[in-house]
C-alpha atoms as a PDB file:
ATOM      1  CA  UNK A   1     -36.502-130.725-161.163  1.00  0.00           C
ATOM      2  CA  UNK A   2     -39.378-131.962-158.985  1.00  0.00           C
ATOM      3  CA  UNK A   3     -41.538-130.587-157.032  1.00  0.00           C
ATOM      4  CA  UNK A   4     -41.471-131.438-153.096  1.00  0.00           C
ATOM      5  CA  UNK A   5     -44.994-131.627-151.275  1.00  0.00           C
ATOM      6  CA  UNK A   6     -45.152-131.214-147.069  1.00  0.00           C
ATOM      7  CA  UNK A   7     -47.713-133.706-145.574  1.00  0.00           C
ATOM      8  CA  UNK A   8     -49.806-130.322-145.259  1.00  0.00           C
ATOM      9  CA  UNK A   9     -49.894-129.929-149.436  1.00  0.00           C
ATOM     10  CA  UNK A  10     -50.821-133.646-149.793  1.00  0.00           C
ATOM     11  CA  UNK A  11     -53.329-133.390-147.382  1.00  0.00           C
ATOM     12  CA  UNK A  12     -55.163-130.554-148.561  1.00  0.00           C
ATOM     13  CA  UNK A  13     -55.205-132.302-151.996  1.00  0.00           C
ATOM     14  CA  UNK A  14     -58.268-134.758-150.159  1.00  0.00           C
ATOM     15  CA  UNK A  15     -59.267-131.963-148.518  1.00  0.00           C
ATOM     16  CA  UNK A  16     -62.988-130.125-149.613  1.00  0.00           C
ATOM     17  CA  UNK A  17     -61.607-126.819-149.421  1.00  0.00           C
ATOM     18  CA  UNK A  18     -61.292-124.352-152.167  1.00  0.00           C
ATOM     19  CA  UNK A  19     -57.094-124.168-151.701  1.00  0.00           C
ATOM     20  CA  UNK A  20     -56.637-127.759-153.021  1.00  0.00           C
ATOM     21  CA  UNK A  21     -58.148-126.755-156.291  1.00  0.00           C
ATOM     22  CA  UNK A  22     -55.556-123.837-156.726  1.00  0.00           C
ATOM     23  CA  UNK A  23     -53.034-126.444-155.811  1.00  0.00           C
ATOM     24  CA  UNK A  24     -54.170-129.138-158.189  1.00  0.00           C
ATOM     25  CA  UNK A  25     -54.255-126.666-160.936  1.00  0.00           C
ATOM     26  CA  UNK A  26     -51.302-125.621-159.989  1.00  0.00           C
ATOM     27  CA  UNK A  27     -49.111-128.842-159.771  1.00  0.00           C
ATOM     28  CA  UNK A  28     -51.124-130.180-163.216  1.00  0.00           C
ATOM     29  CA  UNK A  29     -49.354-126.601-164.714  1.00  0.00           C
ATOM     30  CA  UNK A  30     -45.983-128.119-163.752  1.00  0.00           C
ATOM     31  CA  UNK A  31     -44.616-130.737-166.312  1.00  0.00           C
ATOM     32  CA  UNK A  32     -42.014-131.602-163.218  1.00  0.00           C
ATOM     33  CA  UNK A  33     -42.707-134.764-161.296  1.00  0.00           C
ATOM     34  CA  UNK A  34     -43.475-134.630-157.285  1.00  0.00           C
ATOM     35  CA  UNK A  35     -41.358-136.012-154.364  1.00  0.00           C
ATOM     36  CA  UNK A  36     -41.949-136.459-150.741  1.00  0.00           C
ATOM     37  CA  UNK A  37     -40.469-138.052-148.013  1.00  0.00           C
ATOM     38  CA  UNK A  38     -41.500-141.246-146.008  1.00  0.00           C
ATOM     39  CA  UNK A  39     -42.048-139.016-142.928  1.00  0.00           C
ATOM     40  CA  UNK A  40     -44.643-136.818-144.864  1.00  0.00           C
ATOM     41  CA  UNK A  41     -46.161-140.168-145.992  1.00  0.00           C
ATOM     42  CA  UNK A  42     -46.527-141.780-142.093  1.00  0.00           C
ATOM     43  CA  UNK A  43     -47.893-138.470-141.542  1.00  0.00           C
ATOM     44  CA  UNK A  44     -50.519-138.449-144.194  1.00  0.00           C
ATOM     45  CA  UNK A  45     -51.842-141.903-143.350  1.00  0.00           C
ATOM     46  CA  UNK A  46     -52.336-140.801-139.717  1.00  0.00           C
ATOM     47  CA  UNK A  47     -54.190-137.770-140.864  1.00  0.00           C
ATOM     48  CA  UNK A  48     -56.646-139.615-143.323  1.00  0.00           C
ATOM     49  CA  UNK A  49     -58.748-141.110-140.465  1.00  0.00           C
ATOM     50  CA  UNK A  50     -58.914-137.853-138.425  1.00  0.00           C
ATOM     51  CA  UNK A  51     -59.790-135.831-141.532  1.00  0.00           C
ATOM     52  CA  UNK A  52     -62.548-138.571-142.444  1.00  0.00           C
ATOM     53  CA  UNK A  53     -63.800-138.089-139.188  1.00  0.00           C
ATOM     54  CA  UNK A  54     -64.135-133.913-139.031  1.00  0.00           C
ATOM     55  CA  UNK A  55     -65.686-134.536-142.896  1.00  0.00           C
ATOM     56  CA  UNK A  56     -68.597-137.091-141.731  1.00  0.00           C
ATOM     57  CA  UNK A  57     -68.741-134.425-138.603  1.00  0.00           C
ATOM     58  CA  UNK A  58     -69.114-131.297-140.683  1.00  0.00           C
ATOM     59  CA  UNK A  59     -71.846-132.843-143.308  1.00  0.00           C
ATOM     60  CA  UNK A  60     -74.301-133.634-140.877  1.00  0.00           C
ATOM     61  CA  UNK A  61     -76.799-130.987-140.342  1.00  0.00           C
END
């Protein structure tokens, strides 16, 4: 069985909130390997440089 992650689970995995701890404790629980589709993956590539951008927005003071 493997475990299928939405471009929203993959991107809170980079993310520096406290849900992508749960989650990576969570999936390292899981002896099951992970899937995703090439969608989700074009989707998390185009969300990288807008997330890089709100994180170097949010830790300036």
């Amino acid at each position: 069985m493997a475990w299928y992650l939405y471009t929203s689970g993959l991107v809170k995995l980079v993310a520096p909130k406290p849900e992508p701890e749960a989650l990576r404790g969570w999936l390292g629980s899981r002896p099951e390997s992970l899937a995703t589709s090439d969608l989700a993956r074009t989707e998390f590539r185009r969300a990288r440089p807008r997330w890089r951008r709100w994180r170097a927005r949010s830790s300036t003071p």
